[in-house]
N, C-alpha and C. Protein backbone atom coordinates (compact mmCIF):
# COMPACT_ATOMS: atom_id res chain seq x y z
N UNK A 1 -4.40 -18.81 -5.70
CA UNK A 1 -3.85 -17.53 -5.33
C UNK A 1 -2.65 -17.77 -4.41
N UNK A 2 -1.91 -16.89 -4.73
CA UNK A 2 -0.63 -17.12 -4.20
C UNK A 2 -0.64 -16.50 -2.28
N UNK A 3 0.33 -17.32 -1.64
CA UNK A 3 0.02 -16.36 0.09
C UNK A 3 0.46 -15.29 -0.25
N UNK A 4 0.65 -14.28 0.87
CA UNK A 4 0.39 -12.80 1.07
C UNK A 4 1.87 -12.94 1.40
N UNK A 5 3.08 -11.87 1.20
CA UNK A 5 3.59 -12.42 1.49
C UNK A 5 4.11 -11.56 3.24
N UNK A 6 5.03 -12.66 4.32
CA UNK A 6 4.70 -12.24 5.80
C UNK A 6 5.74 -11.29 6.32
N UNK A 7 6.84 -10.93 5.24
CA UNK A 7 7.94 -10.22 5.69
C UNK A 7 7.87 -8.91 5.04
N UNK A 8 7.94 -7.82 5.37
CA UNK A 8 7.98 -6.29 4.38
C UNK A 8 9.63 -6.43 4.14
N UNK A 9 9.50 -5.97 2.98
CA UNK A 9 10.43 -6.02 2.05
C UNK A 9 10.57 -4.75 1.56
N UNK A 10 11.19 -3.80 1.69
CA UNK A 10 11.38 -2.19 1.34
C UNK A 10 12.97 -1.95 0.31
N UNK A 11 13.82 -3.09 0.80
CA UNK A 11 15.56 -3.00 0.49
C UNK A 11 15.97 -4.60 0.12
N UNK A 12 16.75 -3.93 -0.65
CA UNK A 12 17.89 -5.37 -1.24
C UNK A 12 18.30 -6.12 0.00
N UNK A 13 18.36 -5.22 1.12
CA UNK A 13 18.94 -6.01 2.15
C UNK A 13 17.89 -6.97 2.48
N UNK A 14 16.94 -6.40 2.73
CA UNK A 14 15.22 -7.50 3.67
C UNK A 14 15.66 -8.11 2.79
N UNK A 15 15.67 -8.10 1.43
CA UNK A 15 15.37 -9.64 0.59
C UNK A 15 16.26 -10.34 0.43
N UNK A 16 17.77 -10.02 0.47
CA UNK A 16 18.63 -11.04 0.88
C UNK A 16 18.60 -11.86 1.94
N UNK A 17 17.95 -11.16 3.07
CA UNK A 17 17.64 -11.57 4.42
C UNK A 17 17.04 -12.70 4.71
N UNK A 18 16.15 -13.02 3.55
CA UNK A 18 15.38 -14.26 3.22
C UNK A 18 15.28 -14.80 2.45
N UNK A 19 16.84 -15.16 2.07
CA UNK A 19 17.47 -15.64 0.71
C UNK A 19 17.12 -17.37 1.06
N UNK A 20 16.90 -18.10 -0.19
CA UNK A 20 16.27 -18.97 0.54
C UNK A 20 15.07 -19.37 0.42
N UNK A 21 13.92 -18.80 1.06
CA UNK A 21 12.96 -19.14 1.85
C UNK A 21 11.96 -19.15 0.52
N UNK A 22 10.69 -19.92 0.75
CA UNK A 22 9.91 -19.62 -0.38
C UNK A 22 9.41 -18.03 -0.54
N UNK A 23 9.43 -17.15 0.68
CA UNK A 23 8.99 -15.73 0.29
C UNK A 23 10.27 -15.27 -0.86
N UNK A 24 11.45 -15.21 -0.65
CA UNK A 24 11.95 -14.73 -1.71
C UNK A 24 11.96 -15.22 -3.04
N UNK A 25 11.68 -16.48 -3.23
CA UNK A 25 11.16 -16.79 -4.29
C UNK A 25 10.37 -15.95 -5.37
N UNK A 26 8.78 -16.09 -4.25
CA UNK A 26 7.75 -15.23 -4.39
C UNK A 26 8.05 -13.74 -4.67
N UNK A 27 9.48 -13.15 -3.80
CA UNK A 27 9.29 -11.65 -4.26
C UNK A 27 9.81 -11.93 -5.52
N UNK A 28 11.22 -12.64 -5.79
CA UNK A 28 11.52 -12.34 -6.83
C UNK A 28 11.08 -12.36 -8.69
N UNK A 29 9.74 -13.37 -8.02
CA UNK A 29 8.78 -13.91 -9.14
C UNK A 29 7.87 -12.16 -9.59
N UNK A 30 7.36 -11.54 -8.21
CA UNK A 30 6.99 -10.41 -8.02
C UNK A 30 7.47 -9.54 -9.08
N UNK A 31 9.10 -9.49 -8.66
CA UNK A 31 9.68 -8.12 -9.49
C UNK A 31 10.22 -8.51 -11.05
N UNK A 32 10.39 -10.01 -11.39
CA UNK A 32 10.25 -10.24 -12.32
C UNK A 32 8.81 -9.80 -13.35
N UNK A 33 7.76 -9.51 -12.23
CA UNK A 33 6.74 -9.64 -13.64
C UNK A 33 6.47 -7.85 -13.26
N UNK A 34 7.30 -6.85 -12.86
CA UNK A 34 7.17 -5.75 -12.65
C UNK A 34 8.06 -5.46 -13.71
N UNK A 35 8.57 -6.14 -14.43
CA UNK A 35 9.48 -5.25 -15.78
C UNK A 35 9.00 -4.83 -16.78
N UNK A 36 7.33 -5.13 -16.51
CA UNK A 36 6.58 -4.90 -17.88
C UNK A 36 5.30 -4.41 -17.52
N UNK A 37 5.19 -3.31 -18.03
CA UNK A 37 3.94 -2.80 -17.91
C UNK A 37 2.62 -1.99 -19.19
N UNK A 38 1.19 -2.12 -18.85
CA UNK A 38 0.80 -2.04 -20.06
C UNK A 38 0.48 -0.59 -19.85
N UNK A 39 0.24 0.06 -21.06
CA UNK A 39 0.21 1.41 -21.18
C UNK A 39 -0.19 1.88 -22.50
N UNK A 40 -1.64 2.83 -22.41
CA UNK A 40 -2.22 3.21 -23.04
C UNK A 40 -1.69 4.15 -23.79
N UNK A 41 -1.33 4.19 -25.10
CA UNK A 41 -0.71 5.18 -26.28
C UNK A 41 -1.53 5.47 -27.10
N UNK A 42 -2.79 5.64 -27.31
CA UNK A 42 -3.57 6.32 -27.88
C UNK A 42 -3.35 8.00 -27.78
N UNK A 43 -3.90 8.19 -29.19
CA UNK A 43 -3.67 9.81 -29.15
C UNK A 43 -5.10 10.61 -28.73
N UNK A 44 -5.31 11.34 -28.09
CA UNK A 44 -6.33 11.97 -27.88
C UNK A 44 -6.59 13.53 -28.47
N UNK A 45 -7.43 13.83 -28.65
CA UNK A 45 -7.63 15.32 -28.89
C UNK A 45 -7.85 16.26 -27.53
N UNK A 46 -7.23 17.45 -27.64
CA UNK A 46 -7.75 18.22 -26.75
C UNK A 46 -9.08 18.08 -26.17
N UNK A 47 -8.95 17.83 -24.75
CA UNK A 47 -10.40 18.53 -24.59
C UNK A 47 -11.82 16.90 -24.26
N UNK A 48 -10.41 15.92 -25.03
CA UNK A 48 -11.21 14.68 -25.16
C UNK A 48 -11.29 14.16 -23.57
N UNK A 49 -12.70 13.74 -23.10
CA UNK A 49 -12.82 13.29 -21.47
C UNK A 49 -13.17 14.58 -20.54
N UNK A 50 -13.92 15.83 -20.99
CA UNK A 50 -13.91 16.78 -20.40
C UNK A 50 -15.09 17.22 -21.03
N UNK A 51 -16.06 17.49 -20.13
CA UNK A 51 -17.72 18.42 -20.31
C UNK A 51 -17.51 19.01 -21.36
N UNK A 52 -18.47 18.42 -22.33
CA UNK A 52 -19.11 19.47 -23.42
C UNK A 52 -18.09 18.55 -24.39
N UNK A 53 -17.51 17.84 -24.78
CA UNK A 53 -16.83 16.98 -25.70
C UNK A 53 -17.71 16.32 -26.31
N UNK A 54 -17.51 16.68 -27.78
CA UNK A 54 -18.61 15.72 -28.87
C UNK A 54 -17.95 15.12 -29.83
N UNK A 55 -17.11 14.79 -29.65
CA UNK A 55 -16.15 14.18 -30.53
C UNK A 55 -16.57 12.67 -30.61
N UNK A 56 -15.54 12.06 -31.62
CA UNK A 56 -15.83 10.96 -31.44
C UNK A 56 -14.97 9.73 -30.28
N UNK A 57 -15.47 8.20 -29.69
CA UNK A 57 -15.00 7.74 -28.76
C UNK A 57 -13.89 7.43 -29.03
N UNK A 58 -12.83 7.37 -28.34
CA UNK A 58 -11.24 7.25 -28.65
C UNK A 58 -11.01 5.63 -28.07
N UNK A 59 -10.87 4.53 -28.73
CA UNK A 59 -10.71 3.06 -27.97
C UNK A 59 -8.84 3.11 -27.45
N UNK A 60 -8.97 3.09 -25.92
CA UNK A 60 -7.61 3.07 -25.80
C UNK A 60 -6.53 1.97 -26.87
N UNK A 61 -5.33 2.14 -26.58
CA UNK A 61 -4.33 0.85 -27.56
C UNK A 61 -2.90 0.63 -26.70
N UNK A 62 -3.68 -0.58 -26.21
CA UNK A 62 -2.83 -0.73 -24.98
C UNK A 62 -1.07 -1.25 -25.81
N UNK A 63 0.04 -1.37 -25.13
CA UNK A 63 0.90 -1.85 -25.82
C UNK A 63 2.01 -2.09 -24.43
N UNK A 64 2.42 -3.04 -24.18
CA UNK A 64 3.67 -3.43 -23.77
C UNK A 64 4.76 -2.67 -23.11
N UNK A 65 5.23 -2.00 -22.14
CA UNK A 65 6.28 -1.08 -21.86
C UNK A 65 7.03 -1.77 -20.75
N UNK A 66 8.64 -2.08 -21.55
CA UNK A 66 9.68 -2.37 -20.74
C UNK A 66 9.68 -1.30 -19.27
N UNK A 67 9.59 -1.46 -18.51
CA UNK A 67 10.02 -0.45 -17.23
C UNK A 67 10.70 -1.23 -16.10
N UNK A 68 12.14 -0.71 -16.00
CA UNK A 68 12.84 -1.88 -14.93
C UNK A 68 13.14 -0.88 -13.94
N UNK A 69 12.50 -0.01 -13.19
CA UNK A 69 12.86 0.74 -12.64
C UNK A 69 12.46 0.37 -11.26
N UNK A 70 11.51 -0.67 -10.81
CA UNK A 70 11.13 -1.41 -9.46
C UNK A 70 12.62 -2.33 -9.32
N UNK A 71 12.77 -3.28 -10.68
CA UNK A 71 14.27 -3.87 -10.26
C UNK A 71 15.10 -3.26 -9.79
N UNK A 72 15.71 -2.17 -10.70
CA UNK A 72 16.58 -1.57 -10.53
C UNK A 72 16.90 -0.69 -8.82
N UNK A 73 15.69 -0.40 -8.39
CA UNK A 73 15.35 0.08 -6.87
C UNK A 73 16.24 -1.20 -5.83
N UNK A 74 15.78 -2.28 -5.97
CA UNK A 74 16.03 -3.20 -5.52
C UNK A 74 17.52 -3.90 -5.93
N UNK A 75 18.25 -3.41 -6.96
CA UNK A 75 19.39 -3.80 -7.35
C UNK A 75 19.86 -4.48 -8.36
N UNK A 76 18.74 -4.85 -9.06
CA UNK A 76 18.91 -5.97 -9.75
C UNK A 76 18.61 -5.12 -11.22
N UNK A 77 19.61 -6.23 -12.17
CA UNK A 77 19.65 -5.52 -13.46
C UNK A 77 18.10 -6.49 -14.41
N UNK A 78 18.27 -6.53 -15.81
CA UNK A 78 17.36 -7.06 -16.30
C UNK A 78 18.43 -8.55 -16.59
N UNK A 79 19.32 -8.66 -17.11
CA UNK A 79 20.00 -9.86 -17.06
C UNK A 79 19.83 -10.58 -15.25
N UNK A 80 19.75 -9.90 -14.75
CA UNK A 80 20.07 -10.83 -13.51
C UNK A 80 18.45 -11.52 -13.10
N UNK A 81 17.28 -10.96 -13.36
CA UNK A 81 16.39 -11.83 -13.65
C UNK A 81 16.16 -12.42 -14.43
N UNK A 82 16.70 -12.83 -15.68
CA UNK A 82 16.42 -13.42 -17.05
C UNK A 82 16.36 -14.92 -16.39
């Protein structure tokens, strides 16, 4: 397991701040694996997950979703982590 990491980091600035150091490493390893997230696209029926539903069980279907919108907070494009 990786350390915790010891500096808060809120802005592009903090993390330039500790340009360098193995924490920025670590964040940037961080927001690299924040470009992707999984997300359930199954279709549901009305009503499905709610008292009195007799339908049948719906198996979520997880799938892959680009989202660079933590980078992008922070400044960074998707080329600039590649």
């Amino acid at each position: 397991m990786a350390a915790l990491l010891k500096t808060i980091i809120n802005t592009r600035e903090d993390l330039d701040s500790i340009k360098g150091t193995p924490e920025h490493a670590q964040f940037i390893d961080l927001l690299r694996g924040s470009m992707v997230r999984r997300q359930n696209v199954a279709v549901y029926p009305e009503g499905y997950g709610e008292p009195g539903y007799d339908g049948p069980v719906i198996e979520p279907i997880w799938e892959d979703v680009e989202d660079l919108s933590t980078i992008e907070r922070f400044g960074f494009s998707k080329l600039d982590l590649s």
